[in-house]
PDB file of N, CA and C in Angstrom:
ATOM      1  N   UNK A   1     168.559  45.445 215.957  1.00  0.00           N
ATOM      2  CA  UNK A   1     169.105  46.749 216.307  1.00  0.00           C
ATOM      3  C   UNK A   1     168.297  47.797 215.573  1.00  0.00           C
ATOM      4  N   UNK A   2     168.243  48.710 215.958  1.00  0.00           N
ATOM      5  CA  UNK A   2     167.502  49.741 215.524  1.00  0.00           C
ATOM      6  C   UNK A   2     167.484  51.701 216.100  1.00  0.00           C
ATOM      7  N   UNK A   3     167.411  52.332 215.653  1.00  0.00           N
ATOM      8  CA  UNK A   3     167.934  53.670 215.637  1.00  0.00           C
ATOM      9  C   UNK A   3     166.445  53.939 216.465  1.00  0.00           C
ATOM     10  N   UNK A   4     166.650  55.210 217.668  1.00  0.00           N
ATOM     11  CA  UNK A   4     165.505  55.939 217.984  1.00  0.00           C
ATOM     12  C   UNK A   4     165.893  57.172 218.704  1.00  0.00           C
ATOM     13  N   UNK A   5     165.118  58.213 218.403  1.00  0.00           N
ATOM     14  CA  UNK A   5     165.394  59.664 218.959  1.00  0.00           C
ATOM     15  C   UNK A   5     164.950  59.687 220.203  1.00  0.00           C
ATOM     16  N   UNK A   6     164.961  60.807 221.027  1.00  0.00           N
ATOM     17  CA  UNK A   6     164.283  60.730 222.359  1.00  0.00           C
ATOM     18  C   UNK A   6     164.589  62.343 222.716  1.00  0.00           C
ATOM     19  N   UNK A   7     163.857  62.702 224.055  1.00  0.00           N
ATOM     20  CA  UNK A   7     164.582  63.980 224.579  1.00  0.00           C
ATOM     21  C   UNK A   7     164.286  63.669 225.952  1.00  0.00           C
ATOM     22  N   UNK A   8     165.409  64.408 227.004  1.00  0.00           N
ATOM     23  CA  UNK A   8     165.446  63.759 228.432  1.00  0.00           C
ATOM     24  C   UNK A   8     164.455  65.015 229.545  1.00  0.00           C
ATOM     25  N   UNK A   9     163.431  64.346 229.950  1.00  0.00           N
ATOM     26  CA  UNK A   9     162.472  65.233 230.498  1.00  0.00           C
ATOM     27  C   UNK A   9     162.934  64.942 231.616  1.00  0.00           C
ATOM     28  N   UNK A  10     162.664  65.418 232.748  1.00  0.00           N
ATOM     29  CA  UNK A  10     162.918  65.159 234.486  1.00  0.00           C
ATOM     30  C   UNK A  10     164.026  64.470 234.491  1.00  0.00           C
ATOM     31  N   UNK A  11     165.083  63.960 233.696  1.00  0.00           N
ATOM     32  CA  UNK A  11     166.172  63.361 233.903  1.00  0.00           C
ATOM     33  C   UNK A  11     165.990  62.296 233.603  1.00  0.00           C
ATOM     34  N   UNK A  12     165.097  61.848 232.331  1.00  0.00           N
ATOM     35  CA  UNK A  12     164.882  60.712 231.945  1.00  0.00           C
ATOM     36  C   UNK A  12     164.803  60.536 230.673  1.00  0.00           C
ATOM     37  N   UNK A  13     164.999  59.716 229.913  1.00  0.00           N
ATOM     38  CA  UNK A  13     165.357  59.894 228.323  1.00  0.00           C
ATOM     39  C   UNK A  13     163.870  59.220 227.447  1.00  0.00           C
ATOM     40  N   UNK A  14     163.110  59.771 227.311  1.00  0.00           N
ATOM     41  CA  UNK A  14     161.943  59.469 226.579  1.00  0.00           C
ATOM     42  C   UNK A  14     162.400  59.672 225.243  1.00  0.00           C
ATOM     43  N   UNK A  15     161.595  58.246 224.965  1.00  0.00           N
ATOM     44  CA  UNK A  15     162.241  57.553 223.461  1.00  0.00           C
ATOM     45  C   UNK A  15     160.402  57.790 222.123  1.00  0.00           C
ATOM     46  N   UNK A  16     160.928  57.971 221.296  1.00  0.00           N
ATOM     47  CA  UNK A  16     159.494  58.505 220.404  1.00  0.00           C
ATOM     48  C   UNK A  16     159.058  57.375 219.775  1.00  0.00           C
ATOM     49  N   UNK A  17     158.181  57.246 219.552  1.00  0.00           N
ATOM     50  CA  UNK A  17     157.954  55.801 218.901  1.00  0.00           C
ATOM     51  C   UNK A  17     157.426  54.860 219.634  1.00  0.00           C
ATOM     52  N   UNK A  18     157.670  53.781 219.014  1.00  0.00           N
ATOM     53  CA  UNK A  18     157.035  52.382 219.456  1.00  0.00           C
ATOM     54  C   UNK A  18     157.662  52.399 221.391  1.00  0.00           C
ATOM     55  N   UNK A  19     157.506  51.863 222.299  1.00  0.00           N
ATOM     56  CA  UNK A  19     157.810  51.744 223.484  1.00  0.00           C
ATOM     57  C   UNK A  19     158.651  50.966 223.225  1.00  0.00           C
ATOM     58  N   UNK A  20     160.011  50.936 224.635  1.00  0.00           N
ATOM     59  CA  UNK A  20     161.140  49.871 224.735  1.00  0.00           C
ATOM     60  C   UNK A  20     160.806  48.811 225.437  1.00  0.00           C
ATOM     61  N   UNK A  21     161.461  47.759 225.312  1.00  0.00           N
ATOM     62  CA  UNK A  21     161.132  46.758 226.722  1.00  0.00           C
ATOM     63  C   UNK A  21     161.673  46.869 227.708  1.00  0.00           C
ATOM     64  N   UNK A  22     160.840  46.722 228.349  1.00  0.00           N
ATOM     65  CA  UNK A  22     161.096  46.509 230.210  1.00  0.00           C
ATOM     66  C   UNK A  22     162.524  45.752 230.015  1.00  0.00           C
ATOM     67  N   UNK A  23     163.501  46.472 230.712  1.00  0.00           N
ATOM     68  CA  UNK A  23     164.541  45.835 231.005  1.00  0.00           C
ATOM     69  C   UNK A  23     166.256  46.321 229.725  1.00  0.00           C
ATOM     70  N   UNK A  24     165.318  46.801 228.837  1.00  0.00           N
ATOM     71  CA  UNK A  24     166.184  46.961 227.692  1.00  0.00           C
ATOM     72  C   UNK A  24     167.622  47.328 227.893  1.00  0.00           C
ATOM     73  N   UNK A  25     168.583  47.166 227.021  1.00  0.00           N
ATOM     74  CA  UNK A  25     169.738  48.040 227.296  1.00  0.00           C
ATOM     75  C   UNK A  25     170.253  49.224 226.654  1.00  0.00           C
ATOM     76  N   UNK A  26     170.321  50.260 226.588  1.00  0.00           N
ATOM     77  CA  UNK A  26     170.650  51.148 225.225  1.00  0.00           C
ATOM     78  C   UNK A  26     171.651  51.736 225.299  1.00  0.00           C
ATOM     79  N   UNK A  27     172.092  52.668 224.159  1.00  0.00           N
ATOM     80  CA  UNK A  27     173.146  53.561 224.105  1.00  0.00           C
ATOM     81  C   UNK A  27     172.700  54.816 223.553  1.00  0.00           C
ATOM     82  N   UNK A  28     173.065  55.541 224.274  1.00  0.00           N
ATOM     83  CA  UNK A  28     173.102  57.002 224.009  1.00  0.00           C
ATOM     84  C   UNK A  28     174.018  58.013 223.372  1.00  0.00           C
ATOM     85  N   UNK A  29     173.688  58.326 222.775  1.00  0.00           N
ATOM     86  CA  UNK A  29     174.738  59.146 222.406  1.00  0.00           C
ATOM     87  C   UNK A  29     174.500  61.014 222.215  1.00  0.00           C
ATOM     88  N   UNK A  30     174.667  61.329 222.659  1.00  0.00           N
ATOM     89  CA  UNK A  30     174.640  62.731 223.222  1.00  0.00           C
ATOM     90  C   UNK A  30     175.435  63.808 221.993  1.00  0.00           C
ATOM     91  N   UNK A  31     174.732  64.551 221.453  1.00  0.00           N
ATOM     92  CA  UNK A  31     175.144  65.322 220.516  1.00  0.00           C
ATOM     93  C   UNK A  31     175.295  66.825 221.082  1.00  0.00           C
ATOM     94  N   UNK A  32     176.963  67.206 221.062  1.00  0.00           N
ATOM     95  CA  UNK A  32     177.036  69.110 221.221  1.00  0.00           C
ATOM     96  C   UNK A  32     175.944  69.929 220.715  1.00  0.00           C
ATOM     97  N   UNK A  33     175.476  69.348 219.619  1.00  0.00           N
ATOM     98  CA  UNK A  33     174.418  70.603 219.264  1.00  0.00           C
ATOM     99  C   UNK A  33     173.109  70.068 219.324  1.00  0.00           C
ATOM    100  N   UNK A  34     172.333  70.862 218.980  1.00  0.00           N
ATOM    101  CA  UNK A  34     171.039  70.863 219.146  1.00  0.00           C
ATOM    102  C   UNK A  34     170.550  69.758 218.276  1.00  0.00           C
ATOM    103  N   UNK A  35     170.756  69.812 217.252  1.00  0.00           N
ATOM    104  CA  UNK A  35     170.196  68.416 216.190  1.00  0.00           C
ATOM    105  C   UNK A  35     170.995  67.935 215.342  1.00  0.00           C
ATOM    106  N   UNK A  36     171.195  66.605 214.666  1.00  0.00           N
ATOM    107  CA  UNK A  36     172.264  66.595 213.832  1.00  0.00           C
ATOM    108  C   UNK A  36     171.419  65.048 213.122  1.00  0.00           C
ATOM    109  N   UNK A  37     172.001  65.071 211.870  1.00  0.00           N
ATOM    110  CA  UNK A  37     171.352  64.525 210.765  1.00  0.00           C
ATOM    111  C   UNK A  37     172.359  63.899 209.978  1.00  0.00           C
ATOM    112  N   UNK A  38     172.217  62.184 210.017  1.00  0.00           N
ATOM    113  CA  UNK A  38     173.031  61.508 209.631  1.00  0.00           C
ATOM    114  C   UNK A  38     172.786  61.506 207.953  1.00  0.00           C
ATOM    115  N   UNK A  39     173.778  61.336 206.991  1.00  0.00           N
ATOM    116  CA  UNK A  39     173.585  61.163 206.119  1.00  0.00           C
ATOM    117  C   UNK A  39     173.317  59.404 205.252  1.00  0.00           C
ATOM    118  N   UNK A  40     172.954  59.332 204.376  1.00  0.00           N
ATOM    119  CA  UNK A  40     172.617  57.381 204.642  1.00  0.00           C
ATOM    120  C   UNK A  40     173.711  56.551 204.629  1.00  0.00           C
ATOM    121  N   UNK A  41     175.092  57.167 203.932  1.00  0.00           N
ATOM    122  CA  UNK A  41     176.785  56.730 204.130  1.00  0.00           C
ATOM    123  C   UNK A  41     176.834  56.570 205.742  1.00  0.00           C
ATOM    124  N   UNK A  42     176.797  57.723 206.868  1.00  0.00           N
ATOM    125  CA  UNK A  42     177.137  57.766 208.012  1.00  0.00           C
ATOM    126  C   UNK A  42     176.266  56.945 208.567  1.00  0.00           C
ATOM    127  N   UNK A  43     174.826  56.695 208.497  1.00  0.00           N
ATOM    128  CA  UNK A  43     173.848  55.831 209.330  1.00  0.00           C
ATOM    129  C   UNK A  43     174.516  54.567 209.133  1.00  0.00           C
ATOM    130  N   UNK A  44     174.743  54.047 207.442  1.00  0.00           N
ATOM    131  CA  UNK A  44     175.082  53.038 207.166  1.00  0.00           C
ATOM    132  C   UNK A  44     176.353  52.144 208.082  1.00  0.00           C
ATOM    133  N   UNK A  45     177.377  53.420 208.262  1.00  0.00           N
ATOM    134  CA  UNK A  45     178.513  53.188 209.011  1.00  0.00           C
ATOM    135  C   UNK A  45     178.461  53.216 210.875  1.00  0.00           C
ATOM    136  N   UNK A  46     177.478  53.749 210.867  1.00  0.00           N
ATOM    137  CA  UNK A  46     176.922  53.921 212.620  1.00  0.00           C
ATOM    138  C   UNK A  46     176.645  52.186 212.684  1.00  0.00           C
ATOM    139  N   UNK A  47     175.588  51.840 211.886  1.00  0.00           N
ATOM    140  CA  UNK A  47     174.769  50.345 212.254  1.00  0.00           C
ATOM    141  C   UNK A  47     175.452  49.446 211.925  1.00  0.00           C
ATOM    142  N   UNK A  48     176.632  49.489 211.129  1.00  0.00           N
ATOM    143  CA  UNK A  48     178.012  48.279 210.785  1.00  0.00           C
ATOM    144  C   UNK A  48     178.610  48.235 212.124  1.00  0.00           C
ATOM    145  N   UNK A  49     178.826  49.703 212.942  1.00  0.00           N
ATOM    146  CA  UNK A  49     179.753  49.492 214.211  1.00  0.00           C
ATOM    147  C   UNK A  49     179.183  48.801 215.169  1.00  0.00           C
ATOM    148  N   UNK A  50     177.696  49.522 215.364  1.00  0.00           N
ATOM    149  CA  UNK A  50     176.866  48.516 215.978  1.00  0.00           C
ATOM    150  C   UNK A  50     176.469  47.089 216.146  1.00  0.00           C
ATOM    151  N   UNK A  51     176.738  46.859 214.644  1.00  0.00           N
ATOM    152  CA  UNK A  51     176.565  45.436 214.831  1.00  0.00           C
ATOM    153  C   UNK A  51     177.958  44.983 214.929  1.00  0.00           C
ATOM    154  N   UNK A  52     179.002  45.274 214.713  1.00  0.00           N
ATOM    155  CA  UNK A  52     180.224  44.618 214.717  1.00  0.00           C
ATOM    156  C   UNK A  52     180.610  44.888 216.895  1.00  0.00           C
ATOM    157  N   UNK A  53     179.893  45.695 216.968  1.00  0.00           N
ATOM    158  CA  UNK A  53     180.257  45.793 218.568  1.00  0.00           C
ATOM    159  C   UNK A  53     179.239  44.768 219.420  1.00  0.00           C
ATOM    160  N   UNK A  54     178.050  44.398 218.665  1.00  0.00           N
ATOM    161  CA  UNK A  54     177.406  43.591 219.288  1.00  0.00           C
ATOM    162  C   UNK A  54     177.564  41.833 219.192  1.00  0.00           C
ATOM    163  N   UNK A  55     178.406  41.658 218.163  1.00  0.00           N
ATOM    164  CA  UNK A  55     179.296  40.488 218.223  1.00  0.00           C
ATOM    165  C   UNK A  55     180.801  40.038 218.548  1.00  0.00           C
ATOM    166  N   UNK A  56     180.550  41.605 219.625  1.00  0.00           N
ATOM    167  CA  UNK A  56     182.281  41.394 220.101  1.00  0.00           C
ATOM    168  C   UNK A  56     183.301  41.194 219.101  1.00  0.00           C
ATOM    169  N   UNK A  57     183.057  42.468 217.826  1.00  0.00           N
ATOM    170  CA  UNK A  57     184.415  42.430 217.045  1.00  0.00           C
ATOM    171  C   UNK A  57     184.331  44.008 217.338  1.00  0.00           C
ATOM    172  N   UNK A  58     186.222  43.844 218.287  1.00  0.00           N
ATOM    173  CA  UNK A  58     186.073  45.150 218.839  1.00  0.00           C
ATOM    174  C   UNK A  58     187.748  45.437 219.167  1.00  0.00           C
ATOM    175  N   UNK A  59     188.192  46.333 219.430  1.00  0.00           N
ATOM    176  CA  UNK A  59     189.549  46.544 219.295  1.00  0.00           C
ATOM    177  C   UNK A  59     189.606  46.758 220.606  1.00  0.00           C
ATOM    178  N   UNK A  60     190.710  46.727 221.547  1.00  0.00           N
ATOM    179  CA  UNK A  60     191.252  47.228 222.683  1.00  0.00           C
ATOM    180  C   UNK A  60     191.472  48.350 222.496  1.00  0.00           C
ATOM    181  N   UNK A  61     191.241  49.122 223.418  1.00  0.00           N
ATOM    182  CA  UNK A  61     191.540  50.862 223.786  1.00  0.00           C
ATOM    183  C   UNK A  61     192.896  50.915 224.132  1.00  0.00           C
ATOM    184  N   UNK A  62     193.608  49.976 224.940  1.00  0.00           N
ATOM    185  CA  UNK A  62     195.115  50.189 224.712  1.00  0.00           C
ATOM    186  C   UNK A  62     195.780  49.888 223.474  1.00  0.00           C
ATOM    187  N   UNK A  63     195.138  48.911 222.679  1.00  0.00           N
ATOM    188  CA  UNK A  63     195.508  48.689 221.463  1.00  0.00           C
ATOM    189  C   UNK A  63     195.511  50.020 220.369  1.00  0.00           C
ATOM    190  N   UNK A  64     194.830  50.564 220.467  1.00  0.00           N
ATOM    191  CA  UNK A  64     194.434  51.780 219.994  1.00  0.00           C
ATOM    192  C   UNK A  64     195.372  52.948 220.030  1.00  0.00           C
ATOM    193  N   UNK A  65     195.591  53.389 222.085  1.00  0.00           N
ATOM    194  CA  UNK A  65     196.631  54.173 221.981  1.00  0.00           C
ATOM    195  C   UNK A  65     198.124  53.698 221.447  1.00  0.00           C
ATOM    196  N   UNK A  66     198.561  52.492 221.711  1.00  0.00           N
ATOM    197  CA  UNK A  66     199.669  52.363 221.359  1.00  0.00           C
ATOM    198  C   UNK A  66     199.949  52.213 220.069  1.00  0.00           C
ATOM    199  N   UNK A  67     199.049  51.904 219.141  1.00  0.00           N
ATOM    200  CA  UNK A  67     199.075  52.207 217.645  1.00  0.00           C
ATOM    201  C   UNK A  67     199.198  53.915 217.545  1.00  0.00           C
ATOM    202  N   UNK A  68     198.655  54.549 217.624  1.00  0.00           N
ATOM    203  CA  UNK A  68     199.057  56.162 218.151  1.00  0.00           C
ATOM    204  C   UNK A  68     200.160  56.753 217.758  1.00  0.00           C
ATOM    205  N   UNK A  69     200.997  56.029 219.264  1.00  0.00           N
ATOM    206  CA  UNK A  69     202.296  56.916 219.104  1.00  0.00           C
ATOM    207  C   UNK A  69     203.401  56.344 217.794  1.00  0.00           C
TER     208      UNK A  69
END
C-alpha cells in the first residue's frame, strides 16, 4: 500500500510519480479544499485503516448507525 498525489486533467486522475499498473485499483479521496497536509499521527492513522480495510476488518454501516441512536 502506498500514498500518491495526482490532479484530474480531461477527467482523468494523473498520479505523480512512479506509474500505476495496468489494471490497478485505487481510492480517491477528494479534499474540499485546495491542499491539505497530513500530519505523521494522521498519515499513520490513514495507513492502519487502510490496511485494516484491506484485510476485511471492517464494521457494517448499519452497525454503525444503530450504535448512533
Amino acid at each position: 500500500m502506498r500514498i500518491s498525489k495526482g490532479k484530474v486533467v480531461g477527467g482523468h486522475v494523473i498520479v505523480e510519480g512512479e506509474p500505476l499498473d495496468e489494471g490497478s485499483t485505487v481510492t480517491v479521496l477528494i479534499s474540499d479544499e485546495r491542499t491539505f497536509t497530513l500530519g505523521d499521527e494522521d498519515e499513520a492513522a490513514l495507513l492502519l485503516a487502510i490496511t485494516e480495510a484491506d484485510r476485511d476488518d471492517l464494521v457494517d454501516g448499519d452497525d454503525v448507525i444503530q450504535n448512533i441512536s
